[in-house]
Protein backbone atom coordinates (compact mmCIF):
# COMPACT_ATOMS: atom_id res chain seq x y z
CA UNK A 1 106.99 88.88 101.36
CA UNK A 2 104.49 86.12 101.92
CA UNK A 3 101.15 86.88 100.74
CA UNK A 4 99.44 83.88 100.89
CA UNK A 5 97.35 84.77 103.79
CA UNK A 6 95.85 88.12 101.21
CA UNK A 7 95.50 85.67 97.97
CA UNK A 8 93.61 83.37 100.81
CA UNK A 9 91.48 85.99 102.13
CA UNK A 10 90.50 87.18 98.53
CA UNK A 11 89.54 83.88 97.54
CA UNK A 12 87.01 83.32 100.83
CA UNK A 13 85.27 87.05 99.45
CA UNK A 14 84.63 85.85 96.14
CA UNK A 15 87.71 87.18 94.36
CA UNK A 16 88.15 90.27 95.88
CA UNK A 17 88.43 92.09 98.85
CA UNK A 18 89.62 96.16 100.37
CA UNK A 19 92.57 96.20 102.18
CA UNK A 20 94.90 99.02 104.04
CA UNK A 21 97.86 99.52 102.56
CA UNK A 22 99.07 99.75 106.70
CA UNK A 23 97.85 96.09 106.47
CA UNK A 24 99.15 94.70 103.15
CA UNK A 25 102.48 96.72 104.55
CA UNK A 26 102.01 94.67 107.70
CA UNK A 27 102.71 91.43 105.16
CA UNK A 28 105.17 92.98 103.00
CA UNK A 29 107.46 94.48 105.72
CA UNK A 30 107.12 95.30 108.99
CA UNK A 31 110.27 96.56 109.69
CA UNK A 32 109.79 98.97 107.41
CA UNK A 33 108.38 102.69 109.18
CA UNK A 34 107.01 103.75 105.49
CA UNK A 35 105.74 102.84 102.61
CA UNK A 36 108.04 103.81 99.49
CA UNK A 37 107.41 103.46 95.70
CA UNK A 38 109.96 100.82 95.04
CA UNK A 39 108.68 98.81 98.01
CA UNK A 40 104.78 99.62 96.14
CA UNK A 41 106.15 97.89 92.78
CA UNK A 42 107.63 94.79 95.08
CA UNK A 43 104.24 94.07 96.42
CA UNK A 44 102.32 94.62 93.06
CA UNK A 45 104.58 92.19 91.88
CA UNK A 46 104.83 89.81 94.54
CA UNK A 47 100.89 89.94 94.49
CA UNK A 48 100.77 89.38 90.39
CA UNK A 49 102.50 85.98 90.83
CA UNK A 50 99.74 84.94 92.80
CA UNK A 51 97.53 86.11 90.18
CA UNK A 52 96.33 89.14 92.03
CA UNK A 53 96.00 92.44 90.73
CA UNK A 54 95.52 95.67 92.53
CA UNK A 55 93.02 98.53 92.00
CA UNK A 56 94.23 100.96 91.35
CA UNK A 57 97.18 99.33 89.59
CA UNK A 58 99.93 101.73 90.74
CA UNK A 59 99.73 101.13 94.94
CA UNK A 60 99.72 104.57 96.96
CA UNK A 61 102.47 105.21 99.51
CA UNK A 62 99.91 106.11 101.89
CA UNK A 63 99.46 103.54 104.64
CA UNK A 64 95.84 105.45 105.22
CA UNK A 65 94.93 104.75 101.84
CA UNK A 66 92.69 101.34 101.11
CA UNK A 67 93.07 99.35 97.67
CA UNK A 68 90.78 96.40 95.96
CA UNK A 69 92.78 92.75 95.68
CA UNK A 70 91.61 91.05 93.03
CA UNK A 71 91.47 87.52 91.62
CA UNK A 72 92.46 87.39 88.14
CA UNK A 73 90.34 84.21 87.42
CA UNK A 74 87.07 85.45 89.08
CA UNK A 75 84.39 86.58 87.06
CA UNK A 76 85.64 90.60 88.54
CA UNK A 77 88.67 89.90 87.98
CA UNK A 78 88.01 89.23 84.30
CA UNK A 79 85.79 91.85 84.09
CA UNK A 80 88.73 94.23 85.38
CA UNK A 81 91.06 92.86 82.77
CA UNK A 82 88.56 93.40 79.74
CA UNK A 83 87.91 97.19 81.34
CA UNK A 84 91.74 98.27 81.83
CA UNK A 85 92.27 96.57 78.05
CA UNK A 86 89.28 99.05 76.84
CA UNK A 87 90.48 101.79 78.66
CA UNK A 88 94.29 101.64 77.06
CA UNK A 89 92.60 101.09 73.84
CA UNK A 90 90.76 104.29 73.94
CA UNK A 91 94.48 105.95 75.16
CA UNK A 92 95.92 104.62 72.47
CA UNK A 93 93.41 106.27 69.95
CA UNK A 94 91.74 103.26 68.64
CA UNK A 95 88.49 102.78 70.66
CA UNK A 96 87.36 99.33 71.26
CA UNK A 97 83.83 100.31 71.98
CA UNK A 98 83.03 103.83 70.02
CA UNK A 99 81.42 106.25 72.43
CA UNK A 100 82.03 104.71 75.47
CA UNK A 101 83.51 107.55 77.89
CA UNK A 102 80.17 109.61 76.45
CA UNK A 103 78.11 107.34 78.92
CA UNK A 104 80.96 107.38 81.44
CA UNK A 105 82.80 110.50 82.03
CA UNK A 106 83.98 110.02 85.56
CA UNK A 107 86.18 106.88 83.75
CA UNK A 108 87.51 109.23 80.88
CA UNK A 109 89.20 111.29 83.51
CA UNK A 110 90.68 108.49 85.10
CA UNK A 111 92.84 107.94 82.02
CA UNK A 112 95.06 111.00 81.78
């Protein structure tokens, strides 16, 4: 899997950029007719050593289906990190910010 051209691409738009998942397959393996789930968790972390992460973090097996690359050292990217670390706090029960998912409840329902 050789992702450099996708880490390249993401880098040109400012730390990230919407992909396919027909095109990211394209990269990953095009041999392959279909997407699978173990073949999903290859390319998350084939794209995490190039300090990408995907949006959302679990890729779907849809090829129709887009995704957001992201830079992890771009000012998105960080802003990404400090979200998903919020949002796990608040799953875990201790809330980093109190009343946050009041004044976004669209995000609360993202978390079950």
């Amino acid at each position: 899997m050789d992702f450099t051209v996708i880490a390249h691409a993401v880098e040109v738009d400012h730390g990230i950029k919407r992909l396919s998942m027909r095109f990211i397959k394209r990269y990953a393996a095009p041999e392959r007719a279909r997407l699978s789930v173990e073949l999903c968790e290859r390319i998350s972390a084939a794209l995490e050593e190039l300090d990408l992460i995907t949006v959302p973090r679990r890729l779907p097996t849809s090829e129709n289906d887009y995704v957001f690359i992201i830079q992890k050292q771009s000012p998105i990217g960080e802003a990404v990190l400090i979200a998903s670390s919020v949002a796990m706090m608040e799953k875990m029960g201790t809330p980093a910010i109190p009343n946050v998912f009041d004044l976004f409840p669209q995000a609360r329902r993202q978390l079950t």
